[in-house]
C-alpha atoms as a PDB file:
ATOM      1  CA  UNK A   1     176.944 182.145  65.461  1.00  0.00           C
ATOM      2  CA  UNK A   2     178.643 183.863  68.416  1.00  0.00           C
ATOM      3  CA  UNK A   3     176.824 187.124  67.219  1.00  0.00           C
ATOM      4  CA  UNK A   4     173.442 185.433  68.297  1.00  0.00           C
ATOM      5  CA  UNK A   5     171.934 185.662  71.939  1.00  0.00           C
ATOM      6  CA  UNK A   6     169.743 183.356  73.527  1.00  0.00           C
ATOM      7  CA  UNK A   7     168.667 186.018  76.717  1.00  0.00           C
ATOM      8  CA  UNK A   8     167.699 189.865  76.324  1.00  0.00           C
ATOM      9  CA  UNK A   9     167.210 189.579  71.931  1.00  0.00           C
ATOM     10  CA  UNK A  10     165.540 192.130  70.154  1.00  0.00           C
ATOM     11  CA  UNK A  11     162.322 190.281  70.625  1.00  0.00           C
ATOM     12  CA  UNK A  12     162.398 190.088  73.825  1.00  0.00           C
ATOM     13  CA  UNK A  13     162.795 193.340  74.692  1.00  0.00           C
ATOM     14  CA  UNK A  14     159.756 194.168  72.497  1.00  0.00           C
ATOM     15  CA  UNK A  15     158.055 191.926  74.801  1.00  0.00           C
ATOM     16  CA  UNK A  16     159.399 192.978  77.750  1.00  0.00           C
ATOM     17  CA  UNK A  17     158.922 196.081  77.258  1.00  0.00           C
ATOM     18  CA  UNK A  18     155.208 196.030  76.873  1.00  0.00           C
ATOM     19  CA  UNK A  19     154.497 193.202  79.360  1.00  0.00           C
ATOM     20  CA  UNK A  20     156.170 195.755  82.068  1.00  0.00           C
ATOM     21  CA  UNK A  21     153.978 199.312  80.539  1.00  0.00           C
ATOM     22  CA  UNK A  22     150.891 196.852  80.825  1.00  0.00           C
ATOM     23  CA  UNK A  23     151.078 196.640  84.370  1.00  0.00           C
ATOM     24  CA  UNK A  24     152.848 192.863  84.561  1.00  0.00           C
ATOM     25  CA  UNK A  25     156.094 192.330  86.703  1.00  0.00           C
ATOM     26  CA  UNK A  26     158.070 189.116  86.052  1.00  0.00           C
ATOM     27  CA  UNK A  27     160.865 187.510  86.691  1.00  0.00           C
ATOM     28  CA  UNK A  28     163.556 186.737  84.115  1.00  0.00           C
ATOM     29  CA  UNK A  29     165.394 183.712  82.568  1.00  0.00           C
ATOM     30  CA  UNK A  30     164.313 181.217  85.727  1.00  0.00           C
ATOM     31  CA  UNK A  31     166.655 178.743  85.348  1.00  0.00           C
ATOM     32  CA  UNK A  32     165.070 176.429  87.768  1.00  0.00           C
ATOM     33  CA  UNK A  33     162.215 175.546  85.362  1.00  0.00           C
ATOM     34  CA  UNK A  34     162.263 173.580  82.037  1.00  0.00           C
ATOM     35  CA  UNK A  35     163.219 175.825  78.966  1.00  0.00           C
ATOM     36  CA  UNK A  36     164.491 178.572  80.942  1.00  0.00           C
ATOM     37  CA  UNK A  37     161.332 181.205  79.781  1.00  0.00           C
ATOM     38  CA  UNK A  38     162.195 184.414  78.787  1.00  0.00           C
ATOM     39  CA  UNK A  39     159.905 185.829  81.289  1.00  0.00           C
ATOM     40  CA  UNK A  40     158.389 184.009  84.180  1.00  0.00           C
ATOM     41  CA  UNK A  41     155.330 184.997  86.250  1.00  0.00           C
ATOM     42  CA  UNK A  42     155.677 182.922  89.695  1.00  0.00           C
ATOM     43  CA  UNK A  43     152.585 183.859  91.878  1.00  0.00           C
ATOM     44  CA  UNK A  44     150.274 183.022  88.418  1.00  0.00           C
ATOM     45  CA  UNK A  45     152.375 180.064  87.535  1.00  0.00           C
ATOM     46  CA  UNK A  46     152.636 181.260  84.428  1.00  0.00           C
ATOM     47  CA  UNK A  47     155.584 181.935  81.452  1.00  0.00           C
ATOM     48  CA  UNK A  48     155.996 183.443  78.391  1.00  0.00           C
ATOM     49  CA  UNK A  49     158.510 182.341  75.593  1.00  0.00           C
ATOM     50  CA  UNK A  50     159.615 184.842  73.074  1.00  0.00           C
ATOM     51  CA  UNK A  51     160.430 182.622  70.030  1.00  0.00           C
ATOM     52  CA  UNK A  52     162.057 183.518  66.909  1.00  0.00           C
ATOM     53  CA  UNK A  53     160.281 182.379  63.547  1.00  0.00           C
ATOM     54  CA  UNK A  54     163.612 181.017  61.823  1.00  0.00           C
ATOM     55  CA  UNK A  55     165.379 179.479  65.470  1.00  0.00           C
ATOM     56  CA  UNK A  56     162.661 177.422  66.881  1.00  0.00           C
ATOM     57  CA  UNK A  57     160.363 176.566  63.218  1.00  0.00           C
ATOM     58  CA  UNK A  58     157.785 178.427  63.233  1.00  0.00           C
ATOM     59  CA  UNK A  59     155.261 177.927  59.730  1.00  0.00           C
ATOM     60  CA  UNK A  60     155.296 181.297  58.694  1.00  0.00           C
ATOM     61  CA  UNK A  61     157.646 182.281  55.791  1.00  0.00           C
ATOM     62  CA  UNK A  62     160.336 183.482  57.855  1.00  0.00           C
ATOM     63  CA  UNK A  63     160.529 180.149  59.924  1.00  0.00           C
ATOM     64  CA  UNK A  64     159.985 177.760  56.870  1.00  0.00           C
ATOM     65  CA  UNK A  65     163.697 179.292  55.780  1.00  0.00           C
ATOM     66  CA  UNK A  66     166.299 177.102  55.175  1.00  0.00           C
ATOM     67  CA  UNK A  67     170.043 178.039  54.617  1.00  0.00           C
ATOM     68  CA  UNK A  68     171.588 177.045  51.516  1.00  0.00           C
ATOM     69  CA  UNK A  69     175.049 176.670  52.331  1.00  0.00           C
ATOM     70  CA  UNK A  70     175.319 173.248  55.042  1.00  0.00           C
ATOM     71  CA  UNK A  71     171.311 172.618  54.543  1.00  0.00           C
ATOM     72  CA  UNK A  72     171.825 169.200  56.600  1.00  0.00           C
ATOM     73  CA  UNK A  73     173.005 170.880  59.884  1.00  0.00           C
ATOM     74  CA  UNK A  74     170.241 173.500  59.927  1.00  0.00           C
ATOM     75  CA  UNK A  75     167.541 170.990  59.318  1.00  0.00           C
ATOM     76  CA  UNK A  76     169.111 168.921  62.202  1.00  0.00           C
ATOM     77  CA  UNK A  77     169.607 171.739  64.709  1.00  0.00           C
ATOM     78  CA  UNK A  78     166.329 173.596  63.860  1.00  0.00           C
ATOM     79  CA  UNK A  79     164.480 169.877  64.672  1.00  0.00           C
ATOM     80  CA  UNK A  80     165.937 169.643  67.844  1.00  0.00           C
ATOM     81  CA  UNK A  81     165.080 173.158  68.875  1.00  0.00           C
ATOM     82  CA  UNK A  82     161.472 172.064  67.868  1.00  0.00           C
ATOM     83  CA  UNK A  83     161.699 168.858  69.875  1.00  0.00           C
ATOM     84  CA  UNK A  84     163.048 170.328  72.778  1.00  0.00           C
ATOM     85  CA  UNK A  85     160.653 173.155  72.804  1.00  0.00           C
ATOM     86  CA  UNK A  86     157.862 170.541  73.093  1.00  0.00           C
ATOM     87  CA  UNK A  87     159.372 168.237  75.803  1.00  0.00           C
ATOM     88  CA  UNK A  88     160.208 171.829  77.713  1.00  0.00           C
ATOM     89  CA  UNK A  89     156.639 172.652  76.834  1.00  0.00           C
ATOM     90  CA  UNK A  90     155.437 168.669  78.378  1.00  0.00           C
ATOM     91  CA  UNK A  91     157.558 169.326  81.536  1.00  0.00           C
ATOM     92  CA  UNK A  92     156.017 172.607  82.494  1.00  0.00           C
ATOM     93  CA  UNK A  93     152.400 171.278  82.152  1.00  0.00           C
ATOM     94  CA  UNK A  94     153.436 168.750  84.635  1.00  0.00           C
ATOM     95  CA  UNK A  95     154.983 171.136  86.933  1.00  0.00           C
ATOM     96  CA  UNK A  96     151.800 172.593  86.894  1.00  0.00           C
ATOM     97  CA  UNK A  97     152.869 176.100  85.331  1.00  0.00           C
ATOM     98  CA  UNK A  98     150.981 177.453  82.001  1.00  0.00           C
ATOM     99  CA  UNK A  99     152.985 179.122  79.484  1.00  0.00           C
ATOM    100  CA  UNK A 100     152.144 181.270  75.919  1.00  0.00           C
ATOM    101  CA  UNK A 101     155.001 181.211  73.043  1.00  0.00           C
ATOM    102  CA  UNK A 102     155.142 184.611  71.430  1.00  0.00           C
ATOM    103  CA  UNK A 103     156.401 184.523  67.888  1.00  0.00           C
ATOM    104  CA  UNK A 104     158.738 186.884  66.658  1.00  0.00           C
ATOM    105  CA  UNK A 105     156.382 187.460  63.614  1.00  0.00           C
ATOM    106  CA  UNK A 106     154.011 188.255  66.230  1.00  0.00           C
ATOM    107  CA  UNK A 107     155.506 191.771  67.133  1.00  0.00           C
ATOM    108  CA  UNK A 108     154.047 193.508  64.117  1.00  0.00           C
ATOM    109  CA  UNK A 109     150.964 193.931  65.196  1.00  0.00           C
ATOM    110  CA  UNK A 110     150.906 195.193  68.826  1.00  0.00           C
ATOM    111  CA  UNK A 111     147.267 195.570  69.552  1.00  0.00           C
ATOM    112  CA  UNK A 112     146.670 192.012  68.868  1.00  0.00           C
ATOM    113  CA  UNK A 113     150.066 191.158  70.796  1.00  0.00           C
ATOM    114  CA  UNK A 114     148.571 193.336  73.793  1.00  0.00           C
ATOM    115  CA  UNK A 115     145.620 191.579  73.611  1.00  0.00           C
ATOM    116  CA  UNK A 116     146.567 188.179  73.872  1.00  0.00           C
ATOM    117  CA  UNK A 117     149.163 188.590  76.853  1.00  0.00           C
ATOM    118  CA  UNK A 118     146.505 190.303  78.778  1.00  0.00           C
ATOM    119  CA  UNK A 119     143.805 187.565  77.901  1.00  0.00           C
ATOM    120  CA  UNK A 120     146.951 184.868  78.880  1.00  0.00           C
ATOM    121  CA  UNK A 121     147.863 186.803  82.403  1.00  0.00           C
ATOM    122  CA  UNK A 122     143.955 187.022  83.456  1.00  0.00           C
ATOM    123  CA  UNK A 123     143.550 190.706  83.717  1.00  0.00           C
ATOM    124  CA  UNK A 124     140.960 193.067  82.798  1.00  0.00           C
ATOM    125  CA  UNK A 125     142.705 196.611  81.381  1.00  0.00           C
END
């Protein structure tokens, strides 16, 4: 478990990476608000969670995985990711800030990835 990040994952660097080569600057990890996003937009009031399938439940294959060795804990722990996620999720609506979840089975297809984070940041490229 110490092997696995929470900040600056594989994922998130995919995002990052072409967030930034579309034009976008952000800010990083803002603790300040619910969730601490992976990337944080403050002048649009809007956030962007990079979300792996398997960590935070996701319904594709990957995310409907369950370990067989201590199946009780994982169910447990990967619940209260979900349920955290959605009171983080609750909280930021009534801070007034918008956010998009990225899933990690998301970054296969990076047309359709481009496409939706420039539909979700409001500009025309």
């Amino acid at each position: 478990m110490r092997a696995v990040h929470s900040e600056n994952t594989g994922p998130e660097m995919i995002v990052r990476k072409l967030v930034h080569s579309l034009g976008f600057r952000y800010r990083l990890h803002v603790s300040t608000l619910p969730g601490k996003p992976d990337l944080v937009f403050p002048s649009r009031k809007k956030a962007i969670f990079v979300h792996g399938c398997f960590w935070h439940g996701d319904t594709c294959k990957r995310g409907k995985r369950v370990p067989k060795e201590n199946r009780e804990y994982w169910v447990q722990k990967i619940t209260r990711n979900v349920e955290r996620d959605k009171e983080n999720q609750k909280l930021l609506k009534q801070l007034g800030w918008a956010y998009l979840i990225i899933w990690e089975h998301e970054l296969k297809d990076t047309e359709s990835l481009k496409r939706k984070i420039i539909d979700y940041l409001g500009a025309d490229l």
